[in-house]
N, C-alpha and C. Protein backbone atom coordinates (compact mmCIF):
# COMPACT_ATOMS: atom_id res chain seq x y z
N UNK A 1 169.42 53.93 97.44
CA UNK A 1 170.16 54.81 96.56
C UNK A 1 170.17 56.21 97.15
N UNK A 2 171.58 56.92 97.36
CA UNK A 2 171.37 58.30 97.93
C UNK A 2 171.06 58.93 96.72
N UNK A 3 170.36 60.28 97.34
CA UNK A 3 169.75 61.00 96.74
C UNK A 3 170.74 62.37 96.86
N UNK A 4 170.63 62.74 95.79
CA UNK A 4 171.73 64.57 95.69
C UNK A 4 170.49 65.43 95.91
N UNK A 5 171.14 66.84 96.63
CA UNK A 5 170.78 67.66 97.30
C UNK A 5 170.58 69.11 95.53
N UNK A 6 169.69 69.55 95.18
CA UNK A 6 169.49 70.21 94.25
C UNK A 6 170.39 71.36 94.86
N UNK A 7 170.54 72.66 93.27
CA UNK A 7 170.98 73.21 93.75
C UNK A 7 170.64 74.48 94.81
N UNK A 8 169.29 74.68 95.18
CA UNK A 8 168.36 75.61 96.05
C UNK A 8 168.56 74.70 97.49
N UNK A 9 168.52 73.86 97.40
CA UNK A 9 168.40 72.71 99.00
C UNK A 9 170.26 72.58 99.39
N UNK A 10 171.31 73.18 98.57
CA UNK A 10 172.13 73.23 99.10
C UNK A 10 172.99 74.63 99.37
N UNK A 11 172.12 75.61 99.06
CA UNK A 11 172.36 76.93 98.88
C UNK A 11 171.73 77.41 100.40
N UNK A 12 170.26 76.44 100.50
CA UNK A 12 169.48 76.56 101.90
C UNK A 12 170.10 76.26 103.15
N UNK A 13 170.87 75.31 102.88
CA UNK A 13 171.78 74.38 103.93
C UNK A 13 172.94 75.19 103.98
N UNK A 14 173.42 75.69 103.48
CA UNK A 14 175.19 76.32 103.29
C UNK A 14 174.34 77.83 103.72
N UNK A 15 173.52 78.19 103.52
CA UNK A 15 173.42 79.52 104.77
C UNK A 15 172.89 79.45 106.14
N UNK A 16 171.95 78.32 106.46
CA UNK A 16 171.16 77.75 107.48
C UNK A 16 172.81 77.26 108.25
N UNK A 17 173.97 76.80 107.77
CA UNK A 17 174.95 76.70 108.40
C UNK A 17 175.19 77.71 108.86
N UNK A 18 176.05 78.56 108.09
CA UNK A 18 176.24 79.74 108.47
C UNK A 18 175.80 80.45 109.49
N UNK A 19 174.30 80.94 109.55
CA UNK A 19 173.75 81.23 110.43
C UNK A 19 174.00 80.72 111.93
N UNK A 20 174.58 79.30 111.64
CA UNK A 20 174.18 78.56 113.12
C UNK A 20 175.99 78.67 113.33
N UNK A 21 176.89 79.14 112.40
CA UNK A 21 178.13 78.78 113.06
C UNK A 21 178.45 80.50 113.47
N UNK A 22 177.74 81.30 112.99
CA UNK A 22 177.72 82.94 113.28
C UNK A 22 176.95 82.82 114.94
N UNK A 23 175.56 82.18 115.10
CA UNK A 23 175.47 82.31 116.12
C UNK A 23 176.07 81.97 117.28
N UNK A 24 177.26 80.45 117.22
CA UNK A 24 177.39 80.15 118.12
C UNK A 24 178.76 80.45 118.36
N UNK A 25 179.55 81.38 117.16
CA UNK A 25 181.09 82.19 117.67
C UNK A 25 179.84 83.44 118.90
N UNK A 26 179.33 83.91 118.37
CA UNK A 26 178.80 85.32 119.04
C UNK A 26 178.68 84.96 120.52
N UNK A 27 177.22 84.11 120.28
CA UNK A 27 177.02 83.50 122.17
C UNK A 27 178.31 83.09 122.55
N UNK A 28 179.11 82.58 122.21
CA UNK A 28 180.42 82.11 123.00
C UNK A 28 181.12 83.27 123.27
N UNK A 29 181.61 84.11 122.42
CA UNK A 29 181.89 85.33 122.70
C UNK A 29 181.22 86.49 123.40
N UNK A 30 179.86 86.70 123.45
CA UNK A 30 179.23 87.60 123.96
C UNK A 30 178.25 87.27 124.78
N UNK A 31 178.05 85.82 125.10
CA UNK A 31 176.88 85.63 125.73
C UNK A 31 175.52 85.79 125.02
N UNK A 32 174.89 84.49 125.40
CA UNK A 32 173.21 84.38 124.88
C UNK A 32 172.54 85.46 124.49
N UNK A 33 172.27 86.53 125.95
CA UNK A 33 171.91 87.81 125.80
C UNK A 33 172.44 88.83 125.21
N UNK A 34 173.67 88.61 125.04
CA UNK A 34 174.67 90.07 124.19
C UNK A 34 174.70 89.55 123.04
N UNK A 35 173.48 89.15 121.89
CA UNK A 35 174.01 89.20 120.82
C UNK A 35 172.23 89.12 120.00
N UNK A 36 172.07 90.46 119.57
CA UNK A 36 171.00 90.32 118.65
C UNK A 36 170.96 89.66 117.16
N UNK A 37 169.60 89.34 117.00
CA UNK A 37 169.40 88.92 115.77
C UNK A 37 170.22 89.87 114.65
N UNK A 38 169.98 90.74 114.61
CA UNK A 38 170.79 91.83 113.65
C UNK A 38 172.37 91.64 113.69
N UNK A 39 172.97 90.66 114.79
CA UNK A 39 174.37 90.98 114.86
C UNK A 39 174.91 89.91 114.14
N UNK A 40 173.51 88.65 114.06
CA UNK A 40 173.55 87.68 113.63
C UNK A 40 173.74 87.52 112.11
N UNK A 41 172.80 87.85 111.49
CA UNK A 41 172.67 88.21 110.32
C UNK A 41 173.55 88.72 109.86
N UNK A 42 174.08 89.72 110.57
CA UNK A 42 175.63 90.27 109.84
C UNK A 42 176.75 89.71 109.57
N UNK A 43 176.86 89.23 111.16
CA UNK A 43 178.07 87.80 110.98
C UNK A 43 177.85 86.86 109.88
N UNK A 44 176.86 86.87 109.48
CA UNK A 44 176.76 85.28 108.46
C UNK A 44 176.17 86.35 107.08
N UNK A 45 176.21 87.61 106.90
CA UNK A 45 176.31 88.36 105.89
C UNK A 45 174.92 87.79 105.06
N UNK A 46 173.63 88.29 105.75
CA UNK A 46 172.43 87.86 105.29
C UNK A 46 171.90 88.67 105.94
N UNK A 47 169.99 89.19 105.50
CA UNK A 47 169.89 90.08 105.79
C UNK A 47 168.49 89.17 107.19
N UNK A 48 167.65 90.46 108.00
CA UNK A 48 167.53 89.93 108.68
C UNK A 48 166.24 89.25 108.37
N UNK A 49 165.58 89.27 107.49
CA UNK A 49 164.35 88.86 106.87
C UNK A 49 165.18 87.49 106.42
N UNK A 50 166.08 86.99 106.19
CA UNK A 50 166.86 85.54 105.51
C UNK A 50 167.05 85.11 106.24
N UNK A 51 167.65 85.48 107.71
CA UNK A 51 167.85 84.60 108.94
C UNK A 51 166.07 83.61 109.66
N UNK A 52 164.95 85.05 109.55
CA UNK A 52 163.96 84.58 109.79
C UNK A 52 163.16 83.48 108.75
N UNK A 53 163.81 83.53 108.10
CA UNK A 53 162.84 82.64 107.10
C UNK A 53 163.39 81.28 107.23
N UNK A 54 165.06 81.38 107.60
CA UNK A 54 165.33 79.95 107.81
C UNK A 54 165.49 79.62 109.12
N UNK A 55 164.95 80.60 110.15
CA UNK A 55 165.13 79.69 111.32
C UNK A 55 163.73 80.82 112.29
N UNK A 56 162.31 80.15 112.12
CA UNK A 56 161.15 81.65 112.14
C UNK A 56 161.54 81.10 113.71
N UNK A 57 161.94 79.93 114.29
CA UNK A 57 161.81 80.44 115.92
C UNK A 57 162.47 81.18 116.79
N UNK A 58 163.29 82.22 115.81
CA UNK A 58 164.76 83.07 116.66
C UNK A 58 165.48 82.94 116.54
N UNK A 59 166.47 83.03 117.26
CA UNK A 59 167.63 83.45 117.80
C UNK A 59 168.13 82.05 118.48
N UNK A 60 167.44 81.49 119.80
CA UNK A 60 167.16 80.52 120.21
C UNK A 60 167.64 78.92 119.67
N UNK A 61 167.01 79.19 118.11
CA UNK A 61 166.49 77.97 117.07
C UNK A 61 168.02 77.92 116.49
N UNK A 62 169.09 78.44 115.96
CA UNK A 62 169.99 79.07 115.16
C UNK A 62 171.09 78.06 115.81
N UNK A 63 171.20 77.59 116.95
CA UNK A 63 172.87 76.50 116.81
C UNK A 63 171.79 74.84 117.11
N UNK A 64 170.82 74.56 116.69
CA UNK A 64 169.65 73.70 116.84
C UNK A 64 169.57 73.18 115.36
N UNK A 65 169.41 71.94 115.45
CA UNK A 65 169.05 71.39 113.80
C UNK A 65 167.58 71.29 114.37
N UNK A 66 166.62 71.37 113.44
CA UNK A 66 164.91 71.26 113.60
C UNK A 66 164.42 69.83 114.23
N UNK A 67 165.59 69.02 114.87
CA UNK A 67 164.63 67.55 115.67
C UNK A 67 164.59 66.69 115.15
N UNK A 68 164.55 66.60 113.62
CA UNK A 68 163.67 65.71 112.89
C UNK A 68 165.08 64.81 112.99
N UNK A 69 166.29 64.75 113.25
CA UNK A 69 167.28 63.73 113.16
C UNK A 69 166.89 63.11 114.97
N UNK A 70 166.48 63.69 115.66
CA UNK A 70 166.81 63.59 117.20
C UNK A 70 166.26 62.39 116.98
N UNK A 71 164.36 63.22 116.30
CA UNK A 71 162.86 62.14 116.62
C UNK A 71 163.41 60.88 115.87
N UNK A 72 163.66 61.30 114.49
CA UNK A 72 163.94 59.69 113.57
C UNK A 72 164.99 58.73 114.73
N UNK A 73 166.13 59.39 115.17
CA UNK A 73 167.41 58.53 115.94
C UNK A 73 165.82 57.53 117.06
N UNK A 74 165.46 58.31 117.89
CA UNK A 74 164.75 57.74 119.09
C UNK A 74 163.66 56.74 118.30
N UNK A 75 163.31 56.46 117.32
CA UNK A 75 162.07 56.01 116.98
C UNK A 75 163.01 54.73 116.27
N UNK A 76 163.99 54.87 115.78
CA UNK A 76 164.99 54.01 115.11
C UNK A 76 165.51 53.14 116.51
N UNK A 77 165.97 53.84 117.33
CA UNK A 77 166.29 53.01 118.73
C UNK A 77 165.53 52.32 119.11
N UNK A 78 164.00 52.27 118.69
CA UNK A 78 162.85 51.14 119.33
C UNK A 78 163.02 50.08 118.52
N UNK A 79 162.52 50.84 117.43
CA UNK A 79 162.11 49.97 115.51
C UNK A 79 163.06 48.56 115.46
N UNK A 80 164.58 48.97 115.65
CA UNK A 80 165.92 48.60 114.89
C UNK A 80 166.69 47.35 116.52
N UNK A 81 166.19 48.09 117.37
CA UNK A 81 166.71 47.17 118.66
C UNK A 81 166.61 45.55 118.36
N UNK A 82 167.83 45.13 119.10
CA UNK A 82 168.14 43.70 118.43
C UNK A 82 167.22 42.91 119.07
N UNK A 83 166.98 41.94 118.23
CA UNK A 83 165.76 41.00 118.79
C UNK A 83 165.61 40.70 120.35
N UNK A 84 165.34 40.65 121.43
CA UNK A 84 164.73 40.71 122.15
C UNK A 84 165.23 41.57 123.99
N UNK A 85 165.62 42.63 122.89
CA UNK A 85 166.33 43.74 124.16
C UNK A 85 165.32 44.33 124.16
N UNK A 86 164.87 45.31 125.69
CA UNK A 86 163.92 45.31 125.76
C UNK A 86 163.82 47.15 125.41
N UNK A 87 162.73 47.34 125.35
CA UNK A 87 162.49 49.06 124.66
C UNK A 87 163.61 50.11 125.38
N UNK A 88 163.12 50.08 126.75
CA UNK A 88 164.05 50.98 127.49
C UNK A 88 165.46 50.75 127.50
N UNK A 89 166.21 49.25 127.51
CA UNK A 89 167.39 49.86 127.15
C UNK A 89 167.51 49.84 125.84
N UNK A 90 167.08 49.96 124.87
CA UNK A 90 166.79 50.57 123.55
C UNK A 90 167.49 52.23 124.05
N UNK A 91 166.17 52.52 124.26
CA UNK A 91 166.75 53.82 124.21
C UNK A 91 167.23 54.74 125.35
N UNK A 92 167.86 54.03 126.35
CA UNK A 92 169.07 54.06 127.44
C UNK A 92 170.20 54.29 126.45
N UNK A 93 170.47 52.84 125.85
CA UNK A 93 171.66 53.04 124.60
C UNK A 93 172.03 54.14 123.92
N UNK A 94 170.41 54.56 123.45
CA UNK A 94 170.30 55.84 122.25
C UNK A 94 171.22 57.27 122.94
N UNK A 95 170.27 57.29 124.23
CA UNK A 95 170.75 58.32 124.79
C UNK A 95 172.08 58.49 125.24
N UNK A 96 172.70 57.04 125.94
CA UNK A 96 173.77 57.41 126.49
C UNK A 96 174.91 58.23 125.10
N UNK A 97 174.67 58.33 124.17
CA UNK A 97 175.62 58.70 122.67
C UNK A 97 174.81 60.17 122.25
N UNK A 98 174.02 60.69 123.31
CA UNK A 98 173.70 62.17 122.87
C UNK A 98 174.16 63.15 124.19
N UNK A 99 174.52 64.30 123.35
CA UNK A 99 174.69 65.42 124.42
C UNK A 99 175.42 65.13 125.62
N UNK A 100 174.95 65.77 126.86
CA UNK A 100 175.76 65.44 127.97
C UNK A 100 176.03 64.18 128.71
N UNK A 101 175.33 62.87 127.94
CA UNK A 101 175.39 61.52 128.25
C UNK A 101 176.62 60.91 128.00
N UNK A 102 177.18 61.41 126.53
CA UNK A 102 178.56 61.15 125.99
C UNK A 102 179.64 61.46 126.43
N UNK A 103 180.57 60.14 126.40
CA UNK A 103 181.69 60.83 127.15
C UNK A 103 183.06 61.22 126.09
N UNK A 104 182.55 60.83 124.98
CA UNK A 104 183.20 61.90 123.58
C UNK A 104 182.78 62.71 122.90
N UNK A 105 182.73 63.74 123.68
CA UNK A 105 182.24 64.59 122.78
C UNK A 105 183.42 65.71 121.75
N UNK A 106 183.23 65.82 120.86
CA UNK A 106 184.59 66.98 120.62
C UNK A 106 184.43 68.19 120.86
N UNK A 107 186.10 68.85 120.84
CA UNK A 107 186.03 70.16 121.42
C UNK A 107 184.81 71.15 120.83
N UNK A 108 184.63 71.40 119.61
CA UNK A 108 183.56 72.08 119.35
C UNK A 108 182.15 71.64 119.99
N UNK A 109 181.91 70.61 119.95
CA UNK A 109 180.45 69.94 120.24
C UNK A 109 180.38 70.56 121.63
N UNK A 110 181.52 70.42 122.40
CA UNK A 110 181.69 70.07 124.23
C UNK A 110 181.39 71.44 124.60
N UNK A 111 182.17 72.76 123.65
CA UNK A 111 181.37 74.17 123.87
C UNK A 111 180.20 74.31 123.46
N UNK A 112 179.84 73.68 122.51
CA UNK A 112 177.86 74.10 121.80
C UNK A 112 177.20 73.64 123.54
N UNK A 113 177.70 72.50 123.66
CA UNK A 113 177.22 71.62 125.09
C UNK A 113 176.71 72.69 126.10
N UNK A 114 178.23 73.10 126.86
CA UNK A 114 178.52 74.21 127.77
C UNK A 114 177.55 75.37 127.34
N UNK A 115 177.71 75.77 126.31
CA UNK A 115 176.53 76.83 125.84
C UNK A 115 174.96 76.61 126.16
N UNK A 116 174.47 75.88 125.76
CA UNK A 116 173.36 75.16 125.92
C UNK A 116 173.22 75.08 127.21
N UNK A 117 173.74 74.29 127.89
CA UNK A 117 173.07 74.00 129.76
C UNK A 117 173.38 75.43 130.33
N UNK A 118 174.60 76.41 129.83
CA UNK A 118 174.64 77.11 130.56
C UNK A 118 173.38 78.65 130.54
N UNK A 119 172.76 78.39 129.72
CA UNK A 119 171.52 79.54 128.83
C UNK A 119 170.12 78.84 129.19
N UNK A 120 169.71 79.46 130.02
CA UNK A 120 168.30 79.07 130.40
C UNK A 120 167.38 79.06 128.91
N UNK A 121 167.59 80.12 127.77
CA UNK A 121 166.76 80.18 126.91
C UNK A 121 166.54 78.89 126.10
N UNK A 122 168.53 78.32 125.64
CA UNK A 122 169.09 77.07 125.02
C UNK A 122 168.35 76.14 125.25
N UNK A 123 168.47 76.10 126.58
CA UNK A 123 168.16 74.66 127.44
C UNK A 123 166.78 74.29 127.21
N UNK A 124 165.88 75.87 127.21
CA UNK A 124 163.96 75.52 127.19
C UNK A 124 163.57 74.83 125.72
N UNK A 125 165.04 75.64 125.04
CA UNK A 125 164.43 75.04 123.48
C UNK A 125 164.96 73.61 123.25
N UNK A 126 166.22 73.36 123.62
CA UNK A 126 166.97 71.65 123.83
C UNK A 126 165.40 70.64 124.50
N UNK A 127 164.86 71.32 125.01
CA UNK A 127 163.61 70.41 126.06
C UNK A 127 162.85 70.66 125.09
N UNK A 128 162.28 71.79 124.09
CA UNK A 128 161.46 71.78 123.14
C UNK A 128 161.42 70.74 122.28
N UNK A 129 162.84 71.19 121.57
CA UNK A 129 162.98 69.67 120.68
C UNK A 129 162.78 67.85 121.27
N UNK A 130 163.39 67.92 121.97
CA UNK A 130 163.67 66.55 122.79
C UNK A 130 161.74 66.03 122.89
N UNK A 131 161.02 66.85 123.51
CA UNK A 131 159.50 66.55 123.87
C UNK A 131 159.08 66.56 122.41
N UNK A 132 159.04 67.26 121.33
CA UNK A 132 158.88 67.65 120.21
C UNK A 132 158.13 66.12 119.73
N UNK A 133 159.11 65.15 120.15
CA UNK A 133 159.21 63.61 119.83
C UNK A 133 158.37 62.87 120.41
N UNK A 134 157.61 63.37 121.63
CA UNK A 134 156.85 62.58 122.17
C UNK A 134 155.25 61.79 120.74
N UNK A 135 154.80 62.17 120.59
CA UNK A 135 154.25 61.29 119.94
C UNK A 135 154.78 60.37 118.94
N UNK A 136 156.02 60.36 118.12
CA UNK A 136 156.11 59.49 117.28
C UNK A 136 156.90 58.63 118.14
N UNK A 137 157.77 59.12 119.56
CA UNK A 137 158.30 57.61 120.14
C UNK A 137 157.11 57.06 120.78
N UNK A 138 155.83 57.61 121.53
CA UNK A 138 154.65 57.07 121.82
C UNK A 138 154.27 55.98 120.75
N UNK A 139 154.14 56.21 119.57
CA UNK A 139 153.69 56.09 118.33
C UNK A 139 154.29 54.37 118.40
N UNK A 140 155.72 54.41 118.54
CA UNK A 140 156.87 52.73 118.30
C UNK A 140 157.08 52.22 119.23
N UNK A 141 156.87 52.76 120.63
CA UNK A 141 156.72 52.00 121.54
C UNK A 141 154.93 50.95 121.79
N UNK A 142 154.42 52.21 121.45
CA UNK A 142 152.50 50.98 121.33
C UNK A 142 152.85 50.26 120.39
N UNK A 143 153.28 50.16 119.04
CA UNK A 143 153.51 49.37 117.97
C UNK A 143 154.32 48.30 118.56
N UNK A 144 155.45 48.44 119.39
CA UNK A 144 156.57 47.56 119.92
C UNK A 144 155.67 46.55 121.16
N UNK A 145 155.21 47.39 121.52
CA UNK A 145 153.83 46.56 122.64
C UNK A 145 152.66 46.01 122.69
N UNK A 146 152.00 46.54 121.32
CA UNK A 146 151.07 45.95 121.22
C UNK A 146 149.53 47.06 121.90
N UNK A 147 150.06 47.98 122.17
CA UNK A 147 149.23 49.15 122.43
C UNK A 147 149.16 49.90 122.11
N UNK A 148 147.58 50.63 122.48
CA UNK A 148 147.15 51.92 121.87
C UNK A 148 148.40 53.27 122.27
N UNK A 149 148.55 53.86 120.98
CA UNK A 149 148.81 55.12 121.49
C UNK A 149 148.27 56.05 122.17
N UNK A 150 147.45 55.95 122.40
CA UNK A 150 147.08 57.01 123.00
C UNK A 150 146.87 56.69 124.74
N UNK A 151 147.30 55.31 124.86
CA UNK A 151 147.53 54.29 126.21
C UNK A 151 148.18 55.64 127.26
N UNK A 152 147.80 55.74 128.04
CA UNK A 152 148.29 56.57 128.88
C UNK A 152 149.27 56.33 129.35
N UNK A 153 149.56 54.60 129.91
CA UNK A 153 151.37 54.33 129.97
C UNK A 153 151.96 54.23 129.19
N UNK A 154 151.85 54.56 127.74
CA UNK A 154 152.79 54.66 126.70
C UNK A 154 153.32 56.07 126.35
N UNK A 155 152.24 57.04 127.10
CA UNK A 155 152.30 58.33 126.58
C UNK A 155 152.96 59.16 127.79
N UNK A 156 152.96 58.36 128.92
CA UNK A 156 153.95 58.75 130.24
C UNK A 156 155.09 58.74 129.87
N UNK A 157 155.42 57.65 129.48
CA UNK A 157 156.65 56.37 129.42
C UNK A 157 157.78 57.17 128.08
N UNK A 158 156.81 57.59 127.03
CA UNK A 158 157.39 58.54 126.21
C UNK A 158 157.75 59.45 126.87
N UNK A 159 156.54 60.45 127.31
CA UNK A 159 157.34 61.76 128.02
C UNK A 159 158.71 61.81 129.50
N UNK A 160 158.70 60.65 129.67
CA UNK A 160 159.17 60.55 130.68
C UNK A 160 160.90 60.34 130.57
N UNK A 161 160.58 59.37 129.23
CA UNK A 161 162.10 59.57 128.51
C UNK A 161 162.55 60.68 128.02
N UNK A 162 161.38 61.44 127.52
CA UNK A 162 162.05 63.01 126.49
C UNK A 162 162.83 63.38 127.57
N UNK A 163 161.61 63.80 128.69
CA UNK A 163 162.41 64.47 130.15
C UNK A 163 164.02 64.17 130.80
N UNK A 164 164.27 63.27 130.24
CA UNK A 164 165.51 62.96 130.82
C UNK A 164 167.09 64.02 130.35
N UNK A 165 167.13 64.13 129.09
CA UNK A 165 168.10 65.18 128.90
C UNK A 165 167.99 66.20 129.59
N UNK A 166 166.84 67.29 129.84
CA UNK A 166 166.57 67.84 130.67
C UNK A 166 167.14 67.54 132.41
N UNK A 167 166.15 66.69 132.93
CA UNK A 167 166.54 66.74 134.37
C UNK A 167 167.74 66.23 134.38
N UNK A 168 168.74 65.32 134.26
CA UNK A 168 169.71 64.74 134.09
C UNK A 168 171.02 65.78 133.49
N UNK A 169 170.43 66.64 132.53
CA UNK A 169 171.89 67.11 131.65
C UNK A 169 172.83 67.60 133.06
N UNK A 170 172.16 68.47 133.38
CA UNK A 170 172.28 69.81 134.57
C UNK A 170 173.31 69.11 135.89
N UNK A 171 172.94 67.62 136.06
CA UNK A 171 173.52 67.21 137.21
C UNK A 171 175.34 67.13 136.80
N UNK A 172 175.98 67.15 138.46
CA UNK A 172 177.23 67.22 138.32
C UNK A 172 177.66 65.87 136.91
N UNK A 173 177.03 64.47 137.48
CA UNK A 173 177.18 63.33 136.83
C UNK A 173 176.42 62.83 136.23
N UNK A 174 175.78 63.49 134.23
CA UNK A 174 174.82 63.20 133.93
C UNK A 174 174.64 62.22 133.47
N UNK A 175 175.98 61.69 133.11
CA UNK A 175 175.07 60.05 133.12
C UNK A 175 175.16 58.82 133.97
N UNK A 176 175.31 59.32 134.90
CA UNK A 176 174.83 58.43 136.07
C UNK A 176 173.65 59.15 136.38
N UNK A 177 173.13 59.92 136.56
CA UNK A 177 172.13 60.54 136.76
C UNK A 177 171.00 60.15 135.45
N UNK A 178 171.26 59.81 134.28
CA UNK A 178 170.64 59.36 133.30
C UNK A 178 169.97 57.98 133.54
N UNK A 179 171.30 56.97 133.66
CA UNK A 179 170.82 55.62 134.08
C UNK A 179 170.36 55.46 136.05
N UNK A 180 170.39 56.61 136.35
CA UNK A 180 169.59 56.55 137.56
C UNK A 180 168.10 56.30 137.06
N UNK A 181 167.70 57.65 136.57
CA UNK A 181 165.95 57.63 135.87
C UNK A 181 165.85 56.28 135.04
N UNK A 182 166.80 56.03 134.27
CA UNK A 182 166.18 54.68 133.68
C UNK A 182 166.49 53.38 134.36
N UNK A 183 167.50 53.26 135.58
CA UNK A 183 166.52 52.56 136.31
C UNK A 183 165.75 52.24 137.29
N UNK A 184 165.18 53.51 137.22
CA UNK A 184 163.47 53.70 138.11
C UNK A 184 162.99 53.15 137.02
N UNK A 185 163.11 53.69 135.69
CA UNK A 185 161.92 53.44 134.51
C UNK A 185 161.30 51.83 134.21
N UNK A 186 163.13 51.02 134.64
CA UNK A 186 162.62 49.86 134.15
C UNK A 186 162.64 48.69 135.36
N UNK A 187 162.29 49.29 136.70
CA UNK A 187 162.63 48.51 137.65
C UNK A 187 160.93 49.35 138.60
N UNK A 188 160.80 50.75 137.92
CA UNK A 188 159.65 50.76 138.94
C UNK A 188 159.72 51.12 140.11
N UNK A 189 158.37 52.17 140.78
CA UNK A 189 159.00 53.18 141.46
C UNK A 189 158.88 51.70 142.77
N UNK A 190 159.70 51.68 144.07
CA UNK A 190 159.57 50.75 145.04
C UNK A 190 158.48 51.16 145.82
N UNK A 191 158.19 52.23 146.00
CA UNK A 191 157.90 52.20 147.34
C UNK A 191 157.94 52.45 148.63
N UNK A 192 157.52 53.33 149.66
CA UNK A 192 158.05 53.87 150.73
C UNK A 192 159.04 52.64 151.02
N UNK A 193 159.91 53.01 152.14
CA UNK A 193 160.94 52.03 152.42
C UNK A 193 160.23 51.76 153.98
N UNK A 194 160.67 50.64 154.52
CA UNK A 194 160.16 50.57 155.46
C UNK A 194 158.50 50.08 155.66
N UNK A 195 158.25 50.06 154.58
CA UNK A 195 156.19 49.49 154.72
C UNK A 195 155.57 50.42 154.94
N UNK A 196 156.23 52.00 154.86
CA UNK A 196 155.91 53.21 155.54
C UNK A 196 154.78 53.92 154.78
């Protein structure tokens, strides 16, 4: 049964928008660096103590939803995978349908995109969130295996996937460059060539 949004949790959301559609006319227009918190706040007609309260990590945090859809999607990609596909392309799948993996993205999304890889600040926090997840996909992959979390190849194997939006976004061809890393991931590193 869905649940309705009270009226304080949609008053929260309808400025927490705001905020994030003020920040991301500005950076597009002025660049990452040419646009203070204060310019922010104005654009979205809030003061600057209201911007911080709904988004305390900055400036940064403001065209970013808080993860919690990223982590649930990746942990759902293990959980929900059809009976006997195996984890990684689980969430090979997941990924190829986020960010620069997609090859539909829409015009708005495709500039937030461009924004993002092109802002060193964007990008540290895009890798914030993305790692953010490492323990609860740690968490469904030991459950999916039959191992401890705290298994050190489960807790690689997690981080190793977060890492991929990251190293991958940036390349000319990121998703070939995506299903490059995953398949090292699920084929394993070879080996000098040569017996070398």
């Amino acid at each position: 049964m869905a649940t309705t949004m009270g009226r304080r949790e949609r008053k929260k959301a309808q400025t927490r928008q705001a905020l994030a559609d003020a920040a991301l006319r500005l950076f597009s227009a002025h660049g990452y660096d040419g646009v203070t918190v204060a310019q922010i706040a104005d654009e979205a007609d809030v003061s600057i103590a209201t911007l911080f309260a709904h988004v305390p990590d900055g400036k940064e945090a403001l065209i970013f939803d808080d993860g919690t859809e990223r982590r649930d999607g990746l942990v759902a990609a293990v959980r929900d995978r059809p009976p006997g596909q195996p984890v990684l392309a689980a969430l090979r799948r997941f990924m190829s349908g986020r960010g620069p993996f997609t090859t539909r993205l829409a015009p708005e999304l495709q500039r937030k995109h461009d924004l993002i890889m092109s802002t060193p600040a964007l990008r540290d926090y895009s890798r914030k969130l993305w790692t953010a997840g490492e323990g609860a996909l740690a968490g469904v992959i030991a459950a999916e295996s039959g191992r401890d979390p705290s298994d050190m190849t489960v807790r690689a194997l997690a981080r190793y996937v977060l890492e991929i939006p990251d190293l991958a976004g940036m390349e000319p061809d990121p998703r070939a460059a995506m299903n490059a890393v995953f398949d090292l991931l699920e084929s394993g590193w070879p080996g000098p060539s040569g017996g070398a």
